[in-house]
C-alpha atoms as a PDB file:
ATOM      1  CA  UNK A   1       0.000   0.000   0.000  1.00  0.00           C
ATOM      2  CA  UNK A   2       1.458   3.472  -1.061  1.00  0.00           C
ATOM      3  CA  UNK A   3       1.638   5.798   1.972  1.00  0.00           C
ATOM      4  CA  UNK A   4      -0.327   9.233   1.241  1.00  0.00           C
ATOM      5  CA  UNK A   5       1.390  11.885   2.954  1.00  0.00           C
ATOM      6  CA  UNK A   6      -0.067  15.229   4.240  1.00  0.00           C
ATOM      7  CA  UNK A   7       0.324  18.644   2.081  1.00  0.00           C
ATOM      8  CA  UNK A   8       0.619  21.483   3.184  1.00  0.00           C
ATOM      9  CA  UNK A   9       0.143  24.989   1.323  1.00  0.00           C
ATOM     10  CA  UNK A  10       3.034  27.330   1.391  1.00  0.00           C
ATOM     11  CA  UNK A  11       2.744  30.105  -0.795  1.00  0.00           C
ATOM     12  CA  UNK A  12      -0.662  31.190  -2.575  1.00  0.00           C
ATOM     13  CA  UNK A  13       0.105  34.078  -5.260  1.00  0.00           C
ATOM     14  CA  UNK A  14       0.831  35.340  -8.922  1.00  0.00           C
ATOM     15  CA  UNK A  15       1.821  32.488 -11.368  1.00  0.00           C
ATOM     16  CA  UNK A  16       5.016  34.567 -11.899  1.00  0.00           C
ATOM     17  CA  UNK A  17       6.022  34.278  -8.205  1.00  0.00           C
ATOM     18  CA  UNK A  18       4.989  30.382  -7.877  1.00  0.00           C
ATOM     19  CA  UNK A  19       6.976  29.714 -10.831  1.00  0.00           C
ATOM     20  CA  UNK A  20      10.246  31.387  -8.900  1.00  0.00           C
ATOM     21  CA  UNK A  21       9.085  29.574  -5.962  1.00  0.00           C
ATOM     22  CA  UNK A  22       8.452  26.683  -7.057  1.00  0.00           C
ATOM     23  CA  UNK A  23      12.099  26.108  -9.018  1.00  0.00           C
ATOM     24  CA  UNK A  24      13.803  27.241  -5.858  1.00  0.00           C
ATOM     25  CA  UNK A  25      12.303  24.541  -3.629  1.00  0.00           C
ATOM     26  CA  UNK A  26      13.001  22.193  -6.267  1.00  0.00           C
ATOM     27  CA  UNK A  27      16.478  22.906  -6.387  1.00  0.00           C
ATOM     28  CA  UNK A  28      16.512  22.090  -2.974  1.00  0.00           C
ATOM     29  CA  UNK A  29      15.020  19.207  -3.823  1.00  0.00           C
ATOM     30  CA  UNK A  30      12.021  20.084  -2.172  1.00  0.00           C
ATOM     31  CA  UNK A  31       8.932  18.102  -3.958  1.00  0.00           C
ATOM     32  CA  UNK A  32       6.402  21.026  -4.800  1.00  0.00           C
ATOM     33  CA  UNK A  33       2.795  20.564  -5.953  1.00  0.00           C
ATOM     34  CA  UNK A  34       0.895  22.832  -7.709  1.00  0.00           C
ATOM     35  CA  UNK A  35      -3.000  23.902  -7.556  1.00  0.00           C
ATOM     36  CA  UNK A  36      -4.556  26.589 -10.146  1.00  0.00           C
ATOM     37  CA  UNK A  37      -8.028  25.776  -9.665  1.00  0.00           C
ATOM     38  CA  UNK A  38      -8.761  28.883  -8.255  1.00  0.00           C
ATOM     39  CA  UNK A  39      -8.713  30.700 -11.441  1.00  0.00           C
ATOM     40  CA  UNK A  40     -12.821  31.236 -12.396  1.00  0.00           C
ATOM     41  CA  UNK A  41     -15.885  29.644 -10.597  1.00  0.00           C
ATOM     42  CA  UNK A  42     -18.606  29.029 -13.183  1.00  0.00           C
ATOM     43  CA  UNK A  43     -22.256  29.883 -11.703  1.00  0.00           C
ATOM     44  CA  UNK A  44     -25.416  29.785 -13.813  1.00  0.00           C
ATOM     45  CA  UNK A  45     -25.283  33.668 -14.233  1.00  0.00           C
ATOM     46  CA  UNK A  46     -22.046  33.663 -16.270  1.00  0.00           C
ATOM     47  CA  UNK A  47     -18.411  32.987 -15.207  1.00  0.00           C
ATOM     48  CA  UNK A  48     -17.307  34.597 -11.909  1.00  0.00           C
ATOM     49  CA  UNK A  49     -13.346  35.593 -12.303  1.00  0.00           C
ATOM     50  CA  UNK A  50     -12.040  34.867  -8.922  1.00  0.00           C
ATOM     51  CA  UNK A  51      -8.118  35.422  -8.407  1.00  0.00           C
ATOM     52  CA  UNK A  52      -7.274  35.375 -11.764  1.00  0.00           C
ATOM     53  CA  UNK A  53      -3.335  33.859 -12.773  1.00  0.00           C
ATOM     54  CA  UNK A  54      -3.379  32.855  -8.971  1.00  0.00           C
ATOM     55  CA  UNK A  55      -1.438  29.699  -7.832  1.00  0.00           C
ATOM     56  CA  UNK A  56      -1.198  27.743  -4.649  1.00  0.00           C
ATOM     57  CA  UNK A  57       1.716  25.677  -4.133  1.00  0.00           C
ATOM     58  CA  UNK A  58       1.845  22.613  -1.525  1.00  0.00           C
ATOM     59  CA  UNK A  59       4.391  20.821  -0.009  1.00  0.00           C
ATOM     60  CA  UNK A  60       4.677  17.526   2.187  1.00  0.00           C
ATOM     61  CA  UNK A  61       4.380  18.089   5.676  1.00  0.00           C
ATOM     62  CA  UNK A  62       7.519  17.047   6.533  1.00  0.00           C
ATOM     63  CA  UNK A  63       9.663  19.110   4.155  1.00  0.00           C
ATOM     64  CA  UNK A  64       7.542  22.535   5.155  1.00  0.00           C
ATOM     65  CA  UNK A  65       9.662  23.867   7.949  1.00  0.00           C
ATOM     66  CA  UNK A  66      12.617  23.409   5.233  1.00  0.00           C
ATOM     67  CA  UNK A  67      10.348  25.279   2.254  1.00  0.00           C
ATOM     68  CA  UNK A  68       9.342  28.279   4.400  1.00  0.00           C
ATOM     69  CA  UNK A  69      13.180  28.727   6.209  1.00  0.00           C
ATOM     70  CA  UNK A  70      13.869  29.012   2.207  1.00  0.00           C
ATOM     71  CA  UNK A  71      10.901  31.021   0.913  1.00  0.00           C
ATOM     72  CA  UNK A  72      11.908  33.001   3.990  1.00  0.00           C
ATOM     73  CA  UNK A  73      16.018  33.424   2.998  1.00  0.00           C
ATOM     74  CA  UNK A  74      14.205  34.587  -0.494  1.00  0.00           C
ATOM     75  CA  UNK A  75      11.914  37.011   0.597  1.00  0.00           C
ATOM     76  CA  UNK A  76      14.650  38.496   2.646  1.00  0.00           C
ATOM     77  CA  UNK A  77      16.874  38.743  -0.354  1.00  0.00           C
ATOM     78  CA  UNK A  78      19.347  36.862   0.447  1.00  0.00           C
ATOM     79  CA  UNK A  79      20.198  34.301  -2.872  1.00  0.00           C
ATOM     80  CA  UNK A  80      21.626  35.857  -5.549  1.00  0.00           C
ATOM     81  CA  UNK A  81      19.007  35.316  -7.536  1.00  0.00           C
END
């Protein structure tokens, strides 16, 4: 049986600043999952734009002390980016 492990969401933004994100956990080699559902809602009046381009990335629960020390270091400026 395949163990499911828990996600947790760590950044929830522009698709420009996921994408950054996103590679920098990676490179880390930080697993990162991404969720754009949250793009339109469609209702029986027409389609209601929510937060459009917006992105939610997730991480396991165990790596998310790791992902927000480095979202934190990047935030802060200090890669080289």
């Amino acid at each position: 049986m395949i163990e499911q492990k828990k996600r947790i969401a760590i950044h929830n933004g522009s698709k420009n600043e996921a994408l950054i994100l996103k590679v920098l956990l990676e490179s880390f080699s930080i697993q990162v999952f991404e969720d754009s559902s949250l793009m339109s809602v469609f209702n029986p009046w027409g389609i209601s734009i929510g937060n459009l381009n917006s992105v939610k990335l997730w991480v396991n629960e165990d790596v998310y002390a790791k992902a927000k020390e480095i979202i934190s270091d990047y935030k802060a400026d200090e890669y080289n980016l």
